[in-house]
PDB file of N, CA and C in Angstrom:
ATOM      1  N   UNK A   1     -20.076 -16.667  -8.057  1.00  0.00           N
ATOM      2  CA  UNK A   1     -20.944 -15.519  -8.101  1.00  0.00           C
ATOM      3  C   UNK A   1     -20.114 -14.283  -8.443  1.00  0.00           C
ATOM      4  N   UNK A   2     -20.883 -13.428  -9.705  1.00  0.00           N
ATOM      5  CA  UNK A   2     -19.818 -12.319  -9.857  1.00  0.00           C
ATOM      6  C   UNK A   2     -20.760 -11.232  -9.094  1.00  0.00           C
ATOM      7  N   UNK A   3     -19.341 -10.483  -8.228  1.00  0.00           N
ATOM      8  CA  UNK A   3     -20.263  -9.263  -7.263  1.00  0.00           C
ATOM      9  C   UNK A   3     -19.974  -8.266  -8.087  1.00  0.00           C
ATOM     10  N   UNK A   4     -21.368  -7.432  -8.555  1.00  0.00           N
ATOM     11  CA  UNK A   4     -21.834  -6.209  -9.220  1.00  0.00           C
ATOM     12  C   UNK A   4     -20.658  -5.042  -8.493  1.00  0.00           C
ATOM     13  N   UNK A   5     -20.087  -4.091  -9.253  1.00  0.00           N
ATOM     14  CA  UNK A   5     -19.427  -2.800  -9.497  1.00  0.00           C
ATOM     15  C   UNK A   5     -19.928  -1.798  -7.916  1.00  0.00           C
ATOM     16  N   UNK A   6     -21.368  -1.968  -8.329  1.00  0.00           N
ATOM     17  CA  UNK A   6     -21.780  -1.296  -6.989  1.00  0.00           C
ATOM     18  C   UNK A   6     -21.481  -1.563  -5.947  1.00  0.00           C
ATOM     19  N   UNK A   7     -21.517  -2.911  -5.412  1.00  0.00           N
ATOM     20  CA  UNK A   7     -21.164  -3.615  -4.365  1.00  0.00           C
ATOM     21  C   UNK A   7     -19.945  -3.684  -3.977  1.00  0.00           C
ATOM     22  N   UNK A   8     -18.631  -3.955  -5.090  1.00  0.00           N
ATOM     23  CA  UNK A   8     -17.698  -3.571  -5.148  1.00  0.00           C
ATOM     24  C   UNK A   8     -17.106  -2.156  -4.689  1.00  0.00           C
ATOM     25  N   UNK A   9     -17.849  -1.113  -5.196  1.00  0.00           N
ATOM     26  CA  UNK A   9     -17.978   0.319  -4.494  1.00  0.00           C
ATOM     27  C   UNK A   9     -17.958   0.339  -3.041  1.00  0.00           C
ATOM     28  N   UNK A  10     -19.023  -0.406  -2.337  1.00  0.00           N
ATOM     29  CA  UNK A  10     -19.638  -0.517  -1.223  1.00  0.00           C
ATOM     30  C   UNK A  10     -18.295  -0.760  -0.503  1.00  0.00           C
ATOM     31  N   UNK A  11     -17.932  -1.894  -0.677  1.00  0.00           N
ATOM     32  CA  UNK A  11     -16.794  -2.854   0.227  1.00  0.00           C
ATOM     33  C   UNK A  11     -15.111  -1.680  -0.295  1.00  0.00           C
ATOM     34  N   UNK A  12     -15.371  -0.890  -1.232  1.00  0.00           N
ATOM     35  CA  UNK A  12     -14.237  -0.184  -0.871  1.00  0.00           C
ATOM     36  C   UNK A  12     -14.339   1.031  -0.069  1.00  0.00           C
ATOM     37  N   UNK A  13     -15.853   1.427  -0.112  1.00  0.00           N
ATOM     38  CA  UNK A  13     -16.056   2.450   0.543  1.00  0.00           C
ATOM     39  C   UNK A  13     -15.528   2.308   2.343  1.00  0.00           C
ATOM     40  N   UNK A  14     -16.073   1.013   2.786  1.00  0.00           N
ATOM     41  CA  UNK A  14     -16.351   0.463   3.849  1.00  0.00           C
ATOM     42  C   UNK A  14     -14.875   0.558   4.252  1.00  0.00           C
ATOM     43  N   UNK A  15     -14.028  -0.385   3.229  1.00  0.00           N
ATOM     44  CA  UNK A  15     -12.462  -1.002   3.487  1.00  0.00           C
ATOM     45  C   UNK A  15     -11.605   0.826   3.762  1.00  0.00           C
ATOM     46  N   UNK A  16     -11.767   1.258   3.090  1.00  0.00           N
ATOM     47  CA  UNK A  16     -11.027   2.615   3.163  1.00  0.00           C
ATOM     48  C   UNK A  16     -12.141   3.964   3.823  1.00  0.00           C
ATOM     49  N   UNK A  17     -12.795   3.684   4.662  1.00  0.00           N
ATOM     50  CA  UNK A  17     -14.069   4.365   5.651  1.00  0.00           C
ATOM     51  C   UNK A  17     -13.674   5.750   4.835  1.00  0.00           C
ATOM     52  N   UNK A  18     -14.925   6.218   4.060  1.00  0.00           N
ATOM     53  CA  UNK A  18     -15.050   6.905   3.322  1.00  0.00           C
ATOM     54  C   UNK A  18     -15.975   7.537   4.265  1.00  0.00           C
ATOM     55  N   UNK A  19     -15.562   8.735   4.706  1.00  0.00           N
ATOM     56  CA  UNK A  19     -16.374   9.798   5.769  1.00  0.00           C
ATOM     57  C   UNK A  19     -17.572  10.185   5.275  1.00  0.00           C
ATOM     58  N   UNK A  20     -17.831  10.118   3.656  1.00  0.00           N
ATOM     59  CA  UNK A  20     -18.894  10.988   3.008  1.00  0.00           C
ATOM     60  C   UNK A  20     -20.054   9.686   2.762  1.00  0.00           C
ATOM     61  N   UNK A  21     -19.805   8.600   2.878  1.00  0.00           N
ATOM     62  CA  UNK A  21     -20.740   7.515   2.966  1.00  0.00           C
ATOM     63  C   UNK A  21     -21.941   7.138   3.861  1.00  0.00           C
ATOM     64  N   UNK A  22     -22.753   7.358   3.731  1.00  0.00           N
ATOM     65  CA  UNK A  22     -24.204   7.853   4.944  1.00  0.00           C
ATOM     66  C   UNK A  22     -24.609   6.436   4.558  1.00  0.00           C
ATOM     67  N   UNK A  23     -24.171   5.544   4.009  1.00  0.00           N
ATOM     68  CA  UNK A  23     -24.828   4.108   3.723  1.00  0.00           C
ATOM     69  C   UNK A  23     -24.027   2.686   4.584  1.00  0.00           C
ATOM     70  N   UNK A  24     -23.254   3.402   5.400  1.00  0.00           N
ATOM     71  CA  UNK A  24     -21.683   2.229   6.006  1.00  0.00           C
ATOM     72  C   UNK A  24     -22.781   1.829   7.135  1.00  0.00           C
ATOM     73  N   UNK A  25     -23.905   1.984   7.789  1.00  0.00           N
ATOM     74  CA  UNK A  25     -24.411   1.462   9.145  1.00  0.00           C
ATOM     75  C   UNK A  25     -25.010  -0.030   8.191  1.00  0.00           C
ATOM     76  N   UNK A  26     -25.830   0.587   7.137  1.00  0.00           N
ATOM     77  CA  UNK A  26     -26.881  -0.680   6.404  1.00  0.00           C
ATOM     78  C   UNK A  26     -25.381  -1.831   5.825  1.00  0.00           C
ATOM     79  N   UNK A  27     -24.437  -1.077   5.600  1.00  0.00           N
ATOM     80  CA  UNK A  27     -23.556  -1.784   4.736  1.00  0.00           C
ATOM     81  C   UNK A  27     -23.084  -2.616   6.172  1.00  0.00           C
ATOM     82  N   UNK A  28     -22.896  -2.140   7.308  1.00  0.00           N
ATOM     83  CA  UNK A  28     -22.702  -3.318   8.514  1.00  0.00           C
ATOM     84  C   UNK A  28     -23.293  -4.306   8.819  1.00  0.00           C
ATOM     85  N   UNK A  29     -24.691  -3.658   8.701  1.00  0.00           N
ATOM     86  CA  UNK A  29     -25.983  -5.254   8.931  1.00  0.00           C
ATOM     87  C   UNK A  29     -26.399  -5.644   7.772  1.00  0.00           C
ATOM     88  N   UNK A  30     -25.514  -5.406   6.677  1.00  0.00           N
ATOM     89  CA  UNK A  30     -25.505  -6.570   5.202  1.00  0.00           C
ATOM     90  C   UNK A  30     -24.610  -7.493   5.348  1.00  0.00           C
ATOM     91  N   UNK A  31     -23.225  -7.066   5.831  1.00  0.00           N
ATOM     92  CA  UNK A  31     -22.153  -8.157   6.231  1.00  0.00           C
ATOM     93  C   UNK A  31     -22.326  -8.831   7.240  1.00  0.00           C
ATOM     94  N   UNK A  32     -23.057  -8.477   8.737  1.00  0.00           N
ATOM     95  CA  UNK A  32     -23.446  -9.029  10.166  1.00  0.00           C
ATOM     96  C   UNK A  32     -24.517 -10.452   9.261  1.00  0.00           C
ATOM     97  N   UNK A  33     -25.093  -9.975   8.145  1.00  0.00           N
ATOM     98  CA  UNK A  33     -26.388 -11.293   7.804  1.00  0.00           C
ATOM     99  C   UNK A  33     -25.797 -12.113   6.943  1.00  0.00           C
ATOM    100  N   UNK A  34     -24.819 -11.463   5.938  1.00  0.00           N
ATOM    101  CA  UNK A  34     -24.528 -12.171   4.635  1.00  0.00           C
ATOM    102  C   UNK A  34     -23.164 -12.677   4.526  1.00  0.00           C
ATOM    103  N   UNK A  35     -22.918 -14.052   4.662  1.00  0.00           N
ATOM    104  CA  UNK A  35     -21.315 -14.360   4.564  1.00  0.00           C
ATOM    105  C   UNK A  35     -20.786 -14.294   2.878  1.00  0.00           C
ATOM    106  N   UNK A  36     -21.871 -14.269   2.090  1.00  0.00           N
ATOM    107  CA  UNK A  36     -20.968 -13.781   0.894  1.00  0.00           C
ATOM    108  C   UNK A  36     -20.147 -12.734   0.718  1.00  0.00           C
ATOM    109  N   UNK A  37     -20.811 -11.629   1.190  1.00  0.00           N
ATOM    110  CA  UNK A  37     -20.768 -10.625   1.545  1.00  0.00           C
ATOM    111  C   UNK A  37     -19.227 -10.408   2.540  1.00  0.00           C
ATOM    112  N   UNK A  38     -18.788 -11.100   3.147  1.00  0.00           N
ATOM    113  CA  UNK A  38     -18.109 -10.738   4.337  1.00  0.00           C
ATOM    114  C   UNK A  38     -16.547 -11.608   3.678  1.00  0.00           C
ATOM    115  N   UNK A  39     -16.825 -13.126   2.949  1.00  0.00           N
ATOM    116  CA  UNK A  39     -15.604 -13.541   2.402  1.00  0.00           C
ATOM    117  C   UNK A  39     -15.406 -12.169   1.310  1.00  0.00           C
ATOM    118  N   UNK A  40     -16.936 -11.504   0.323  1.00  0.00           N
ATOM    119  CA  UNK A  40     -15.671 -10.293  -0.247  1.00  0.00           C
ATOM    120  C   UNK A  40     -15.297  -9.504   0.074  1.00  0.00           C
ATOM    121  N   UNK A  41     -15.518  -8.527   1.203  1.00  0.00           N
ATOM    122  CA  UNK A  41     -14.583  -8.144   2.002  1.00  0.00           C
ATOM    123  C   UNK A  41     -13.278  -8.538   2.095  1.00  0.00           C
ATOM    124  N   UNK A  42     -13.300  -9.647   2.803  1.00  0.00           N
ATOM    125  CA  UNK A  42     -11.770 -10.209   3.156  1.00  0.00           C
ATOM    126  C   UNK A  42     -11.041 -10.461   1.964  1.00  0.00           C
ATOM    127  N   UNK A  43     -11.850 -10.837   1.069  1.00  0.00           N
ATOM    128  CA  UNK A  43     -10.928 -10.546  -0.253  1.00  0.00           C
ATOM    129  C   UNK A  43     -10.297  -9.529  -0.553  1.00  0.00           C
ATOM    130  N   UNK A  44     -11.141  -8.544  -0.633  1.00  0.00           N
ATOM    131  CA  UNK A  44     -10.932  -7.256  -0.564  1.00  0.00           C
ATOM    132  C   UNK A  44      -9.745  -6.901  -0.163  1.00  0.00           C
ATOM    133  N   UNK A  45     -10.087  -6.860   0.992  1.00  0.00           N
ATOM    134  CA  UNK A  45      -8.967  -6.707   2.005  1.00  0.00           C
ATOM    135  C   UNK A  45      -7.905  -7.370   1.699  1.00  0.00           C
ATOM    136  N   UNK A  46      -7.372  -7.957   1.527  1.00  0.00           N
ATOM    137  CA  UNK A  46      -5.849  -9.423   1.015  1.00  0.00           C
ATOM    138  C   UNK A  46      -5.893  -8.098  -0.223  1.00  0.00           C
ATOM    139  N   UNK A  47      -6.137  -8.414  -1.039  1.00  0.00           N
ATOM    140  CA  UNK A  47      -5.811  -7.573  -2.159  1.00  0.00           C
ATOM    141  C   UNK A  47      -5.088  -6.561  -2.283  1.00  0.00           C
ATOM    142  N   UNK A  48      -5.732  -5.506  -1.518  1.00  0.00           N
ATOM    143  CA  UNK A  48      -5.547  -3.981  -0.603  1.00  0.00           C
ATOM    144  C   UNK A  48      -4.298  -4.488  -0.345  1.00  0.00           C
ATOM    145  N   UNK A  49      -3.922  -5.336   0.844  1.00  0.00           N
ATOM    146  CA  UNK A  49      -2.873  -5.639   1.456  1.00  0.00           C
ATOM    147  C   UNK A  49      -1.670  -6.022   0.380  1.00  0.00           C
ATOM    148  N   UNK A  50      -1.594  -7.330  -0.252  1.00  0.00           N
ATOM    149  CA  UNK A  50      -1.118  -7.427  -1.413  1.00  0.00           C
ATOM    150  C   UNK A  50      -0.385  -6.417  -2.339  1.00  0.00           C
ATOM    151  N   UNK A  51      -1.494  -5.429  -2.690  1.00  0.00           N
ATOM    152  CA  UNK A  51      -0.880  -4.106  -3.345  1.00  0.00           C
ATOM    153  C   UNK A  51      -0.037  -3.239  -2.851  1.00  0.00           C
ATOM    154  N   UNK A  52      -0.093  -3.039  -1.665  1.00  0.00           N
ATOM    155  CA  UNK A  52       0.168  -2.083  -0.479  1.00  0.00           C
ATOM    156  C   UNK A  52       1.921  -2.950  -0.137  1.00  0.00           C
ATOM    157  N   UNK A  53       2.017  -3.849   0.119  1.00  0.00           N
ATOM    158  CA  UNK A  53       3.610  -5.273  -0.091  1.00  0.00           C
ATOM    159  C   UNK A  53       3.744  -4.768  -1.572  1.00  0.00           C
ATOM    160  N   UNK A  54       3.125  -4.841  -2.150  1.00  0.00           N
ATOM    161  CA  UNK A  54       4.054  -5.173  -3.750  1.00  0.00           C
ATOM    162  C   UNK A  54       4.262  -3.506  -3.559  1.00  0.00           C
ATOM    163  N   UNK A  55       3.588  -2.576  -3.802  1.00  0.00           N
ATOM    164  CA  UNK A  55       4.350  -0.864  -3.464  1.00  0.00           C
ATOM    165  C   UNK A  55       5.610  -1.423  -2.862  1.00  0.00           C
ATOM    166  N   UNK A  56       5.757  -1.382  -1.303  1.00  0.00           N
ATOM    167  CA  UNK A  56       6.433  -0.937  -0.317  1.00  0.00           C
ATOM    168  C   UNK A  56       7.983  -1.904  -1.272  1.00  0.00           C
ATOM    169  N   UNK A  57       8.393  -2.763  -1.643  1.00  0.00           N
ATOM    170  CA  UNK A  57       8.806  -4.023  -2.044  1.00  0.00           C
ATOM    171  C   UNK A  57       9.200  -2.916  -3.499  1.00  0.00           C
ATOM    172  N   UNK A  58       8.624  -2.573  -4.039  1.00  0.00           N
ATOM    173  CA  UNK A  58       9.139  -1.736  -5.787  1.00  0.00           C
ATOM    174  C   UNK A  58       9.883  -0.481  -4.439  1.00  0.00           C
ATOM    175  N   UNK A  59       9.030   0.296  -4.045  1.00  0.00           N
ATOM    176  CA  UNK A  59       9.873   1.327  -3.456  1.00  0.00           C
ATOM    177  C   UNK A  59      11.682   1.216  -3.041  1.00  0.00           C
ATOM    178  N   UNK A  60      11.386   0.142  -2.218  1.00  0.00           N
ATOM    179  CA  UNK A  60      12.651  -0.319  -1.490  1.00  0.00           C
ATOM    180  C   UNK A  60      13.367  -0.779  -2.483  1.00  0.00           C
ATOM    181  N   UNK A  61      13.418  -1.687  -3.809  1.00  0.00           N
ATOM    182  CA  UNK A  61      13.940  -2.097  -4.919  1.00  0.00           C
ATOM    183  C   UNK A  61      14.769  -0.563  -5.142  1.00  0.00           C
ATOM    184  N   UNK A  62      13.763   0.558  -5.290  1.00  0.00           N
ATOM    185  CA  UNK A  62      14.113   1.553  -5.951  1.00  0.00           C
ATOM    186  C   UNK A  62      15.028   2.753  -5.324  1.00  0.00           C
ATOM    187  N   UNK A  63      15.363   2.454  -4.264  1.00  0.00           N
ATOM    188  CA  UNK A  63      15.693   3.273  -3.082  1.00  0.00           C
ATOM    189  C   UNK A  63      17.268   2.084  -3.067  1.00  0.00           C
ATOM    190  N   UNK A  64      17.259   1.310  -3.348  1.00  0.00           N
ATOM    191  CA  UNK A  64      18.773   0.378  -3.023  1.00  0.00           C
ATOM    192  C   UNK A  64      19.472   0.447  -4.649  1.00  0.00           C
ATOM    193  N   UNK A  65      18.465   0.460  -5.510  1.00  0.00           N
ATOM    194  CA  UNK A  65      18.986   1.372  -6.613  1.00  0.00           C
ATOM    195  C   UNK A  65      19.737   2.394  -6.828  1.00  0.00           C
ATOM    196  N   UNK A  66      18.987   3.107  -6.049  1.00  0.00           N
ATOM    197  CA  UNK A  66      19.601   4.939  -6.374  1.00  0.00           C
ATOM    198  C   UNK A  66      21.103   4.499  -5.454  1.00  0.00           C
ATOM    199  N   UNK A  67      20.918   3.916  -4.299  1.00  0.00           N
ATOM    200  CA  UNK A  67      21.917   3.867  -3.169  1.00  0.00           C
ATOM    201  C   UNK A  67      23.301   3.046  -4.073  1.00  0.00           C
ATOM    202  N   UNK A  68      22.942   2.095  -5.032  1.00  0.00           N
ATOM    203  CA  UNK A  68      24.287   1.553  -5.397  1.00  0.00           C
ATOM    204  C   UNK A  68      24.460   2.844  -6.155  1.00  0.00           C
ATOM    205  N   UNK A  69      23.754   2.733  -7.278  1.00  0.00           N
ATOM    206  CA  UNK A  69      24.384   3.950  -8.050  1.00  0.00           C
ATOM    207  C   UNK A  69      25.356   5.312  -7.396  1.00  0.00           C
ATOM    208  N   UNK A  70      25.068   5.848  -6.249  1.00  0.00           N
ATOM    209  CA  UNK A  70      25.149   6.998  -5.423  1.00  0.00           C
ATOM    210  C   UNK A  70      26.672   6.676  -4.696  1.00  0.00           C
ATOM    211  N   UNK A  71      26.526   5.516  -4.021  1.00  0.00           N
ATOM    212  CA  UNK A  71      27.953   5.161  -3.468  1.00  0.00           C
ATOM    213  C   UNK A  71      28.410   3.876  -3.857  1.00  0.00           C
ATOM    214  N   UNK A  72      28.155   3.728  -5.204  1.00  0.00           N
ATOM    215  CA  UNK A  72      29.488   2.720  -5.912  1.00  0.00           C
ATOM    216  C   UNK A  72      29.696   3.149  -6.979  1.00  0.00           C
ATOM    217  N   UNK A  73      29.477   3.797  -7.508  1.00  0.00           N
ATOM    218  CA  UNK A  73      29.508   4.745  -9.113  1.00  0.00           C
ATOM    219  C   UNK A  73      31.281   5.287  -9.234  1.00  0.00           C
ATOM    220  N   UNK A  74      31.857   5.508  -9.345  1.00  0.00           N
ATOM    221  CA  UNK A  74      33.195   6.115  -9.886  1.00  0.00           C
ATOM    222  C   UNK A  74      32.813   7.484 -10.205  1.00  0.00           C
ATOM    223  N   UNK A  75      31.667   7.768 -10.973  1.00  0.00           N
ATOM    224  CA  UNK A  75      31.033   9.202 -11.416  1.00  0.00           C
ATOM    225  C   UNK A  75      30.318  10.103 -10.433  1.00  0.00           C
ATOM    226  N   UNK A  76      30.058   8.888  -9.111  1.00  0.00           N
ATOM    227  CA  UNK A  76      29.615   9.778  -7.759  1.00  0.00           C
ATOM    228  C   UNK A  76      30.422   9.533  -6.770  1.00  0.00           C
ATOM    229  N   UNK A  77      31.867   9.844  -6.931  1.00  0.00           N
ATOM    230  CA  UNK A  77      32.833   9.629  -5.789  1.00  0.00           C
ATOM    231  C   UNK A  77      32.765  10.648  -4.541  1.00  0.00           C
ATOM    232  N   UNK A  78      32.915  11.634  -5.317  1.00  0.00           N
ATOM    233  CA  UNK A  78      32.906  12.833  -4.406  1.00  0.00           C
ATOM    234  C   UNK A  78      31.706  13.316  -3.959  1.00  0.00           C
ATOM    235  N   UNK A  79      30.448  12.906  -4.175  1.00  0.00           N
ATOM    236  CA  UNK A  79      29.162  12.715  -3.301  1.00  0.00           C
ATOM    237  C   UNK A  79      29.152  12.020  -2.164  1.00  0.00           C
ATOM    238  N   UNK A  80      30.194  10.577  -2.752  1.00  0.00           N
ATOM    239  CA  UNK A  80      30.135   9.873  -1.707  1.00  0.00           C
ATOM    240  C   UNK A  80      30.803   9.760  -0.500  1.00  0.00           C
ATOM    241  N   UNK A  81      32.063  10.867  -0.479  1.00  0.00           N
ATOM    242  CA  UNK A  81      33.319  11.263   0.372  1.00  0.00           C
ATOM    243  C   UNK A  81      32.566  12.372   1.105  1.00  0.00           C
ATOM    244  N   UNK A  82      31.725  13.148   0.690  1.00  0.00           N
ATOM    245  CA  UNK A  82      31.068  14.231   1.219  1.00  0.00           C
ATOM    246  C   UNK A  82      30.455  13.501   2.009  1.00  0.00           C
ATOM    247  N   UNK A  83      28.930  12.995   1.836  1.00  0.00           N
ATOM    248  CA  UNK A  83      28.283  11.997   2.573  1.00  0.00           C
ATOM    249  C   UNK A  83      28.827  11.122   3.704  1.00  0.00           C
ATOM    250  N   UNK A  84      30.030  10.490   3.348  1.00  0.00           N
ATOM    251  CA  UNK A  84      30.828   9.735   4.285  1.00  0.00           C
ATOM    252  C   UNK A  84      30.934  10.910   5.914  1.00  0.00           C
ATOM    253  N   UNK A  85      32.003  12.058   5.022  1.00  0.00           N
ATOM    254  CA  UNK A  85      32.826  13.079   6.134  1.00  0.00           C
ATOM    255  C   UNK A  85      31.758  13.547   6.908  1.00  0.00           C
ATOM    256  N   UNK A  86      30.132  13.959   6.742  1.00  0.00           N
ATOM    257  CA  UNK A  86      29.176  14.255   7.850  1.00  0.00           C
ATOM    258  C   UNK A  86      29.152  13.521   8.589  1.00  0.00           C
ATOM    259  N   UNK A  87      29.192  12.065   8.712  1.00  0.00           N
ATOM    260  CA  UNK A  87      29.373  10.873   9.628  1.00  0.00           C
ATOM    261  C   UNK A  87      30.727  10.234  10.212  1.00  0.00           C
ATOM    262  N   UNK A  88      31.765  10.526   9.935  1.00  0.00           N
ATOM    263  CA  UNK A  88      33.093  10.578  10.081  1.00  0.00           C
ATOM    264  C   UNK A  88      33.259  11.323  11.641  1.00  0.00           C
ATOM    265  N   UNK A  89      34.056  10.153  12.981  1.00  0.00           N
ATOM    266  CA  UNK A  89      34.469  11.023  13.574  1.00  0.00           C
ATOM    267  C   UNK A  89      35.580  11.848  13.783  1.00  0.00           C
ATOM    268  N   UNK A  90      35.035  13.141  14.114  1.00  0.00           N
ATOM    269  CA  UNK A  90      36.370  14.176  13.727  1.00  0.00           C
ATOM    270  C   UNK A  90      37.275  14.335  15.416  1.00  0.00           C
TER     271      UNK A  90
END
């Protein structure tokens, strides 16, 4: 079954509680009756989640990036002696 755009709307409205949505009570007792309805949700949801891992996962890629570059570089030595000496006990 392909679920219509609208509906799709619905279940993101719901998934990310969209304050301006005056339709989320009916959209509760559509999912309380309808299990089609409720596996797309949970789809939904995995997805959401999914995206949200694959972000966090590129971020961190990109953040251990900058970090080799920053303190193994030859061209960022003295960034990295600076950086060191704030943590250095004196």
């Amino acid at each position: 079954m392909r679920t219509s755009l609208n509906e799709l709307q619905q279940i993101e409205d719901y998934l990310l509680r969209q304050e301006n949505n005056p339709a989320a009570a009916g959209f509760e007792v559509r999912l309380a009756l309808q299990p089609s309805l409720q596996e797309s949700v949970l789809w939904q949801q995995q997805t959401y989640d999914l995206i949200q891992a694959y972000g966090r996962m590129r971020l961190k890629a990109e953040i251990e990036n900058v970090h080799q570059k920053l303190f193994h570089s030859p061209a960022h030595q003295r960034f990295r002696q600076s950086i060191l000496q704030l943590f250095s006990r004196k």
